[in-house]
Every structure is written in C-alpha cells, then in structure tokens.
C-alpha atoms as a PDB file:
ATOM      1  CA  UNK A   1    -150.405 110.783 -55.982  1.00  0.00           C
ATOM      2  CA  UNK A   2    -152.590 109.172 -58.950  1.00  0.00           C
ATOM      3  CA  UNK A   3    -155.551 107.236 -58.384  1.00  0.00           C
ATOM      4  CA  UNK A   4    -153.926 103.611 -58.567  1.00  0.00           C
ATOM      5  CA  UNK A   5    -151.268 104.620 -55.880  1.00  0.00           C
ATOM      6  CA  UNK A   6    -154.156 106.052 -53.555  1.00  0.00           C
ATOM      7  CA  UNK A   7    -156.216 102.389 -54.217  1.00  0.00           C
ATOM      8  CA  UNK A   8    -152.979 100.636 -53.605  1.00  0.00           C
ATOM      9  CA  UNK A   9    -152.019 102.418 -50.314  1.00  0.00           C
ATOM     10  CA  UNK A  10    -155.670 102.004 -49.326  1.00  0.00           C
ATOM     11  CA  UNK A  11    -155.364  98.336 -50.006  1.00  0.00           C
ATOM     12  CA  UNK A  12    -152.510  98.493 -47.964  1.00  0.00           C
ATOM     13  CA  UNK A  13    -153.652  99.958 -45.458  1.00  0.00           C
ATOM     14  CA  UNK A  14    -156.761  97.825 -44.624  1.00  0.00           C
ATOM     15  CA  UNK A  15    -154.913  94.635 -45.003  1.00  0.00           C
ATOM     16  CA  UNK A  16    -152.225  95.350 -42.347  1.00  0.00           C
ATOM     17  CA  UNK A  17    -155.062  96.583 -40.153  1.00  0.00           C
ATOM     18  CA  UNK A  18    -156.676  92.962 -40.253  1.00  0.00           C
ATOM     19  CA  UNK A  19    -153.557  91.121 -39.826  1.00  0.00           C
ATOM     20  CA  UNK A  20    -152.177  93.942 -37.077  1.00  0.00           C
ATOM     21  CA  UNK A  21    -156.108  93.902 -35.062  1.00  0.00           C
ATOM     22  CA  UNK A  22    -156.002  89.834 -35.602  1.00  0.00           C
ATOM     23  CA  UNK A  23    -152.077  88.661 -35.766  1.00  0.00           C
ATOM     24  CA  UNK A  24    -150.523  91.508 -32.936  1.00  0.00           C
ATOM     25  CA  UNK A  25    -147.818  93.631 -34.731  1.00  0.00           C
ATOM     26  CA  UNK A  26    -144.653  90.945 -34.415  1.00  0.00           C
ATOM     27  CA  UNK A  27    -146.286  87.712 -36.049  1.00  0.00           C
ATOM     28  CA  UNK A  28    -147.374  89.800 -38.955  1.00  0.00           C
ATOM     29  CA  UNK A  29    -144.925  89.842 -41.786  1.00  0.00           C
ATOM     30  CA  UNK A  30    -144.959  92.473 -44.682  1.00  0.00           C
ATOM     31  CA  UNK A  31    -145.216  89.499 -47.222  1.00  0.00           C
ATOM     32  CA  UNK A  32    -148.196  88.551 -45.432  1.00  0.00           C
ATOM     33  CA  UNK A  33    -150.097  91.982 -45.781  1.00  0.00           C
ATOM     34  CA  UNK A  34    -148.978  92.563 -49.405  1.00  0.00           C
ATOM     35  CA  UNK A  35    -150.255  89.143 -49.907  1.00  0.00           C
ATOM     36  CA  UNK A  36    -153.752  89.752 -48.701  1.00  0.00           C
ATOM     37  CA  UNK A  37    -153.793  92.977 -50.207  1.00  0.00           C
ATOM     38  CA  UNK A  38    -152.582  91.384 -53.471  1.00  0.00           C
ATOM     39  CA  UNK A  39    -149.545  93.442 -54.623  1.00  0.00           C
ATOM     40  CA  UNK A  40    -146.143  93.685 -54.367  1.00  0.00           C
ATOM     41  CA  UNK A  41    -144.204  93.619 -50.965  1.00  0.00           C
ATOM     42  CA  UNK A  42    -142.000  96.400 -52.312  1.00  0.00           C
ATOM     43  CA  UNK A  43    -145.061  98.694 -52.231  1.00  0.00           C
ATOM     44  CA  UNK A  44    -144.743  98.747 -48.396  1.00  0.00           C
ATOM     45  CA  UNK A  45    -141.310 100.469 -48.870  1.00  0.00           C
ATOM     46  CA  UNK A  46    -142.102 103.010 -51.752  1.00  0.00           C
ATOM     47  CA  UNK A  47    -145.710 104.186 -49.713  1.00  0.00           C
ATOM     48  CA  UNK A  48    -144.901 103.686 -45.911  1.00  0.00           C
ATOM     49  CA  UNK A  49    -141.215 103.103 -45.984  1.00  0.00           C
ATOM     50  CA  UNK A  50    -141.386 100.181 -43.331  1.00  0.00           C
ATOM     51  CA  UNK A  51    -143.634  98.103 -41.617  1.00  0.00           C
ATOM     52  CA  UNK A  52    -143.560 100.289 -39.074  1.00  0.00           C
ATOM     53  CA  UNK A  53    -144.513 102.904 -41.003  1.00  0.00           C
ATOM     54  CA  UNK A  54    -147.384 101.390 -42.521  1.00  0.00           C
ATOM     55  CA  UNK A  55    -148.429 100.592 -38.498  1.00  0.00           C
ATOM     56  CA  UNK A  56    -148.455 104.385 -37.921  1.00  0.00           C
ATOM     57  CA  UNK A  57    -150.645 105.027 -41.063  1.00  0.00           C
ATOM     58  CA  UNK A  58    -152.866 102.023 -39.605  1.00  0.00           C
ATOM     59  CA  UNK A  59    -153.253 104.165 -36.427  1.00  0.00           C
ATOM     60  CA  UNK A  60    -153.826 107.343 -38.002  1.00  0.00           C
ATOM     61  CA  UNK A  61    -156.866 105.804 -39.949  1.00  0.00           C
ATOM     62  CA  UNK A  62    -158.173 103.696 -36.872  1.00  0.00           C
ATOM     63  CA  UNK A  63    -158.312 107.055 -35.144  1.00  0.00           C
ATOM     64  CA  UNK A  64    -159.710 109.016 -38.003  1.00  0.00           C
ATOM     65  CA  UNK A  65    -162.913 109.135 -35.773  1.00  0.00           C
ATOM     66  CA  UNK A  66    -160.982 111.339 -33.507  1.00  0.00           C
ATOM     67  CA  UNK A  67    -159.941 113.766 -36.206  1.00  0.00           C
ATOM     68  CA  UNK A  68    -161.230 116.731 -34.599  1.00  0.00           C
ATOM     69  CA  UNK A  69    -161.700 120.522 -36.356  1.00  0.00           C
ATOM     70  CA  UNK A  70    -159.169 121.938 -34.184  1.00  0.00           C
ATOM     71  CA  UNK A  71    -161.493 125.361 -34.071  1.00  0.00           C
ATOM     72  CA  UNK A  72    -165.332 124.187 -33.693  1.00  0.00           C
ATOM     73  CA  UNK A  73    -165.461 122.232 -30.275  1.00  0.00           C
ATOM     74  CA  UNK A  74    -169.474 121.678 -31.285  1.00  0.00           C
ATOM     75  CA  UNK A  75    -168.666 120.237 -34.753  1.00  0.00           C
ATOM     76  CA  UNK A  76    -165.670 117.968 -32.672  1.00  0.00           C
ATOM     77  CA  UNK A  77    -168.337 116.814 -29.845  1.00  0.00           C
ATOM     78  CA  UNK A  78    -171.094 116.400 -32.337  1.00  0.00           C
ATOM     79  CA  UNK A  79    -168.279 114.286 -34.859  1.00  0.00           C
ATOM     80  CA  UNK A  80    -167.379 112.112 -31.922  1.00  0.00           C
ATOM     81  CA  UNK A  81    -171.268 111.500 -30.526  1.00  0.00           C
ATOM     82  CA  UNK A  82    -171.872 110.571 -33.893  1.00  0.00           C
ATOM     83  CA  UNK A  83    -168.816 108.624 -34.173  1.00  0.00           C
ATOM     84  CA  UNK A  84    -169.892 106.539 -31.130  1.00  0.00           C
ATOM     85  CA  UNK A  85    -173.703 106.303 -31.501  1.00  0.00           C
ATOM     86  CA  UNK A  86    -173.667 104.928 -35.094  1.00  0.00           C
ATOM     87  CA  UNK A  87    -173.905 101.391 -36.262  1.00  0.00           C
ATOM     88  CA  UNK A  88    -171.238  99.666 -34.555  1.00  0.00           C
ATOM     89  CA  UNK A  89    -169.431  97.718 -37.173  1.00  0.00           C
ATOM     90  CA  UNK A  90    -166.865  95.334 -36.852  1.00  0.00           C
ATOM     91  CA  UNK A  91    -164.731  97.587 -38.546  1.00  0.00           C
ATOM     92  CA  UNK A  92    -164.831  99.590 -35.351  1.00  0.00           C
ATOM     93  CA  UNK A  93    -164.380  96.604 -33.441  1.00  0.00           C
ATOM     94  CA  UNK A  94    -160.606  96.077 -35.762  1.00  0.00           C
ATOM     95  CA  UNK A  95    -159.784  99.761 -35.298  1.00  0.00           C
ATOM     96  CA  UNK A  96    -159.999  99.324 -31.214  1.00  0.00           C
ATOM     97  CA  UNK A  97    -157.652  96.764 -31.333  1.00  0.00           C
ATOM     98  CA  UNK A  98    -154.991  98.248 -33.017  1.00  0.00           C
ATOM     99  CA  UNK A  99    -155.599 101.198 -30.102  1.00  0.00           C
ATOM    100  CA  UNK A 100    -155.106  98.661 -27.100  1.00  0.00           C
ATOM    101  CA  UNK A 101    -153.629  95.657 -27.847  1.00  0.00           C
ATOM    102  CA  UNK A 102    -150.628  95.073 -26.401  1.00  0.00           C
ATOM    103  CA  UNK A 103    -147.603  94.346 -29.251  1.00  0.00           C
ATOM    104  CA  UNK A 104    -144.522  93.470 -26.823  1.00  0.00           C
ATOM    105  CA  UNK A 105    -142.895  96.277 -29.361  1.00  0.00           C
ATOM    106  CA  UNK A 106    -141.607  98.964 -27.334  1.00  0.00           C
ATOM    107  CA  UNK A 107    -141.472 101.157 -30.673  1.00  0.00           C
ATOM    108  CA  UNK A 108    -144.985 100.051 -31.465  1.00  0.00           C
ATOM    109  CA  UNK A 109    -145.970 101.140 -28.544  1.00  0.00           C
ATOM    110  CA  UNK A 110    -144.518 104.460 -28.136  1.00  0.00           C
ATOM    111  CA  UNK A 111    -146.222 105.099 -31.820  1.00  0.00           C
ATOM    112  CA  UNK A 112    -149.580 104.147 -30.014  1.00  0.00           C
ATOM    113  CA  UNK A 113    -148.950 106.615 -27.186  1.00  0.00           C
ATOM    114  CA  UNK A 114    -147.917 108.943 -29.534  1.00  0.00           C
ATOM    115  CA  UNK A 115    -151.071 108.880 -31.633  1.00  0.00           C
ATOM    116  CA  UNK A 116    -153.355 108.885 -29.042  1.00  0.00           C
ATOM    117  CA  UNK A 117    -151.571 111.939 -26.958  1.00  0.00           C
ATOM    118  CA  UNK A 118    -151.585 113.802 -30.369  1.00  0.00           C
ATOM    119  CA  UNK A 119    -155.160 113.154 -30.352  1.00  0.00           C
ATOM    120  CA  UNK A 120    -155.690 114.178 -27.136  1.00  0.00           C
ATOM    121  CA  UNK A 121    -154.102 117.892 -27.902  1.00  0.00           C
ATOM    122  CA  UNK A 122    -156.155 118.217 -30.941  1.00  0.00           C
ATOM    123  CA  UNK A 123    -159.042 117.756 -28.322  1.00  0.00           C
ATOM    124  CA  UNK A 124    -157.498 121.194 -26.198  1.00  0.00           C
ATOM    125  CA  UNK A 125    -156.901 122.749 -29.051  1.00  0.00           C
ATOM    126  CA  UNK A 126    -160.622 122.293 -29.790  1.00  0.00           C
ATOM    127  CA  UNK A 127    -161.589 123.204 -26.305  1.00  0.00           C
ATOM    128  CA  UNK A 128    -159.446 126.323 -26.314  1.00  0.00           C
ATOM    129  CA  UNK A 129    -158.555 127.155 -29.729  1.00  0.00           C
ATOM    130  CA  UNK A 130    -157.155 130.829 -28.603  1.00  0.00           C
ATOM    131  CA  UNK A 131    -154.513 128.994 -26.073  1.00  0.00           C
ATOM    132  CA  UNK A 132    -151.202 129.136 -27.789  1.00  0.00           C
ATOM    133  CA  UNK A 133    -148.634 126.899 -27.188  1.00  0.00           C
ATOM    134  CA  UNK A 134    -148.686 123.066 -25.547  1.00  0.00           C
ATOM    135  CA  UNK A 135    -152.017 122.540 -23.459  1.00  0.00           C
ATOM    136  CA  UNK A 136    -151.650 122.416 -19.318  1.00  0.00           C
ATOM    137  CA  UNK A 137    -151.501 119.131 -18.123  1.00  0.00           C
ATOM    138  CA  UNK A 138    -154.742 119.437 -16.250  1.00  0.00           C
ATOM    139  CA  UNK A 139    -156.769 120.138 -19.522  1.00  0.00           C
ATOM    140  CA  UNK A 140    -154.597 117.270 -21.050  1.00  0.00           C
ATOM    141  CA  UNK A 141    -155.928 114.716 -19.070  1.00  0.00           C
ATOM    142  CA  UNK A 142    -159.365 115.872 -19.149  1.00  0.00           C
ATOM    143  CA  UNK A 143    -159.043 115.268 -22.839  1.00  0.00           C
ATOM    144  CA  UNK A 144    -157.680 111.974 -22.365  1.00  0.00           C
ATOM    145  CA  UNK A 145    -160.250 111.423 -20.468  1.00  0.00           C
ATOM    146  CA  UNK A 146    -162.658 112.445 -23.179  1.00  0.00           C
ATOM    147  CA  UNK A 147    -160.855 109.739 -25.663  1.00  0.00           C
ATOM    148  CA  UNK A 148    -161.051 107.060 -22.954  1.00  0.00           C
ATOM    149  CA  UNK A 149    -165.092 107.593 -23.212  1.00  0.00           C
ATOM    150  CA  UNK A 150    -165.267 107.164 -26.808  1.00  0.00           C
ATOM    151  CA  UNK A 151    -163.436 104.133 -26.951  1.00  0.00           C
ATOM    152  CA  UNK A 152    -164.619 103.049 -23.545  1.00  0.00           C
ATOM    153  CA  UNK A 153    -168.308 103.598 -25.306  1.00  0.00           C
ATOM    154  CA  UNK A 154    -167.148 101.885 -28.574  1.00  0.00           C
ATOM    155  CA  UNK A 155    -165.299  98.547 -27.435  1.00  0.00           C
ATOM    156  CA  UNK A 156    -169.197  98.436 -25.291  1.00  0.00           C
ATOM    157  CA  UNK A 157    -170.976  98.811 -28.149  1.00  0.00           C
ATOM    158  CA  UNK A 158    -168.388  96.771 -30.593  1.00  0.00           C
ATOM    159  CA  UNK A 159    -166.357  94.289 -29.453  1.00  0.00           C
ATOM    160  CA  UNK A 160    -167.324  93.017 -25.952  1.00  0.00           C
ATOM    161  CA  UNK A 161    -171.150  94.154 -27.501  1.00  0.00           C
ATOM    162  CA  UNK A 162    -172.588  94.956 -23.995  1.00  0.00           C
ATOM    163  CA  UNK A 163    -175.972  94.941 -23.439  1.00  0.00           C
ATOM    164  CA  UNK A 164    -177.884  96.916 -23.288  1.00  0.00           C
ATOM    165  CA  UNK A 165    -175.641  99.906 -24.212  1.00  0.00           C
ATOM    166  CA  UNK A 166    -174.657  97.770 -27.550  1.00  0.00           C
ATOM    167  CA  UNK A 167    -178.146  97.940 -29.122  1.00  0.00           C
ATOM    168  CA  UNK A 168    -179.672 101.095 -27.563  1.00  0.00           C
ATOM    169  CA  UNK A 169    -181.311 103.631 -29.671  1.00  0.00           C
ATOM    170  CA  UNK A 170    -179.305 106.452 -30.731  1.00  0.00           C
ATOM    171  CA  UNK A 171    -181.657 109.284 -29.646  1.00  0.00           C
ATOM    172  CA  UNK A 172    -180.999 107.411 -25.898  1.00  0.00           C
ATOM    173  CA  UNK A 173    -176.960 107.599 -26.139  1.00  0.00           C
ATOM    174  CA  UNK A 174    -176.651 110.984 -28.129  1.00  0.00           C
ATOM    175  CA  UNK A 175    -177.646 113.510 -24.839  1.00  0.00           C
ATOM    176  CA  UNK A 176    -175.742 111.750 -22.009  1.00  0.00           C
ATOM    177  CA  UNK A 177    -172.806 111.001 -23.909  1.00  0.00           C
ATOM    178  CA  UNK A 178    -172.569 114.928 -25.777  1.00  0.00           C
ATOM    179  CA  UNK A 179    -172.817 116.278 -22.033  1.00  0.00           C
ATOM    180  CA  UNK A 180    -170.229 113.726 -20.929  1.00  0.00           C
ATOM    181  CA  UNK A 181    -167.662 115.141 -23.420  1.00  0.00           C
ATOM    182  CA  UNK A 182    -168.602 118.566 -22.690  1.00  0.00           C
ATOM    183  CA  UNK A 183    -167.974 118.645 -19.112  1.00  0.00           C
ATOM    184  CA  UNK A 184    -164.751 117.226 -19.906  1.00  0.00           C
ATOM    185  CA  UNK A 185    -163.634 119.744 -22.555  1.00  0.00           C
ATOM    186  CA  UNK A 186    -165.223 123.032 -21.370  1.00  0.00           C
ATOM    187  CA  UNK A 187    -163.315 124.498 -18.403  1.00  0.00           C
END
C-alpha cells in the first residue's frame, strides 16, 4: 500500500472512531465519516469494504494497547502497565467507548465480543506460550479478567476521571497494578 492510501485509511480510520465513540454505530453514516475525514465515500469500500468493516478496523486500533507479544508475558504486562499509567488522553477516553458502548447492532456487537475474546487469547498465549491449541476456559477468564482491569483502570483515569486514581503519580500505579495482572496471568 503507498503512502497516500496508508494517510487516507488512517484518516479514515480516526474519523469513524469520533463519530462511532460520539454518534453510536447506527446514526453514523459513511458520508458522514468520509466527510470529516475529507475524501471520497467510495474510499470506505475500496479500504474496509463496508462500514462495518471500517468498525472492525476502528476496534482493532482502539485495542492496539492490548496488542500483546504473544511470547514475552513481561514485555505484555510491562506494555499494558504502561499503557494504563500514562497520560490519560482523551483519545483513550474515544477508544473506551467504542469497547462498551452499547450499538443496538447485534453484528456490531458480536464484532466487539469478538475483538475483545481475541484479545483475551493473545493474553494466554502470553501467559503460556508452550500451550498449543485453544486456552482452557479457566485461564480464559482470568485473562478477561486481566482486560477488564485495564479498561476498568483506564475509563478511571479517562473518562469518568476519578479521583484520586485519575491524577496519581505513575511510580504509585505502576507496582500494584503490574502485580494485579500477574496474579491473573501466571498460573
């Protein structure tokens, strides 16, 4: 893909997240996002095929955080403490929405379930990267569980901005949380 189409699906991208995190998933319109990304509407169709399409790439970029290294559960903990702890932006707030709102889609929301569970295995795959195969159910849910933390911990810190937990000092959050996640992960 050349640079322009990369900038264009990017463009994309962040302008269906806004209207997705702000409108809900049925009053946006794919003339709307290309609008506010200022390009075509047929762009939707050649990068993302439909606007459900372009929902699922939404997702997979809100939960980029979450993109763990499938065979370092150290470098996954430490990506996700750091994930958390950081400036909370209102870009974080945006992404969390498009995790929980509800969209009255039933296809919407199996594509939500279905990003989040994938996430979830990535986590066991992390924890137990010798396990072949789907994960147990047992270490499944502990994983879930793990996911619920970090975006428990970062719709705190973002967008219901609890205090103190929203302004407290990284070096204060970093410990508690890490040994959280690992209690969850390592069997």
């Amino acid at each position: 893909m050349n640079k322009d189409a990369a900038a264009t699906r990017l463009l994309l991208v962040g302008a269906a997240r806004r209207r997705f995190a702000f409108d809900g998933y049925r009053a946006t319109t794919v003339r709307d996002i290309a609008a506010d990304a200022g390009v075509n509407v047929a762009l939707i169709n050649r990068y993302f095929v439909s606007k459900e399409g372009l929902f699922r790439a939404c997702l997979d970029r809100a939960a980029g955080g979450l993109q763990p290294d499938i065979r370092n559960l150290d470098r996954v903990l430490d990506d996700l403490v750091d994930h958390v702890v950081s400036s909370p932006t209102d870009e974080d707030s945006m992404q969390l929405l498009l995790l929980v709102r509800s969209t009255g889609d039933d296809r919407v929301d199996v594509i939500r379930r279905e990003t989040l569970r994938h996430h979830a295995e990535r986590l066991t795959a992390a924890a137990v990267p010798d396990r072949a195969g789907s994960p147990d159910d047992a270490l499944l849910v502990r994983a879930q569980i793990a996911l619920s933390v970090v975006l428990g911990m970062t719709m705190m810190r973002t967008a219901t901005r609890v205090e103190p937990l929203a302004s407290a000092d990284e070096a204060l959050l970093r410990a508690p949380l890490r040994a959280a996640l690992h209690a969850l992960l390592v069997l």
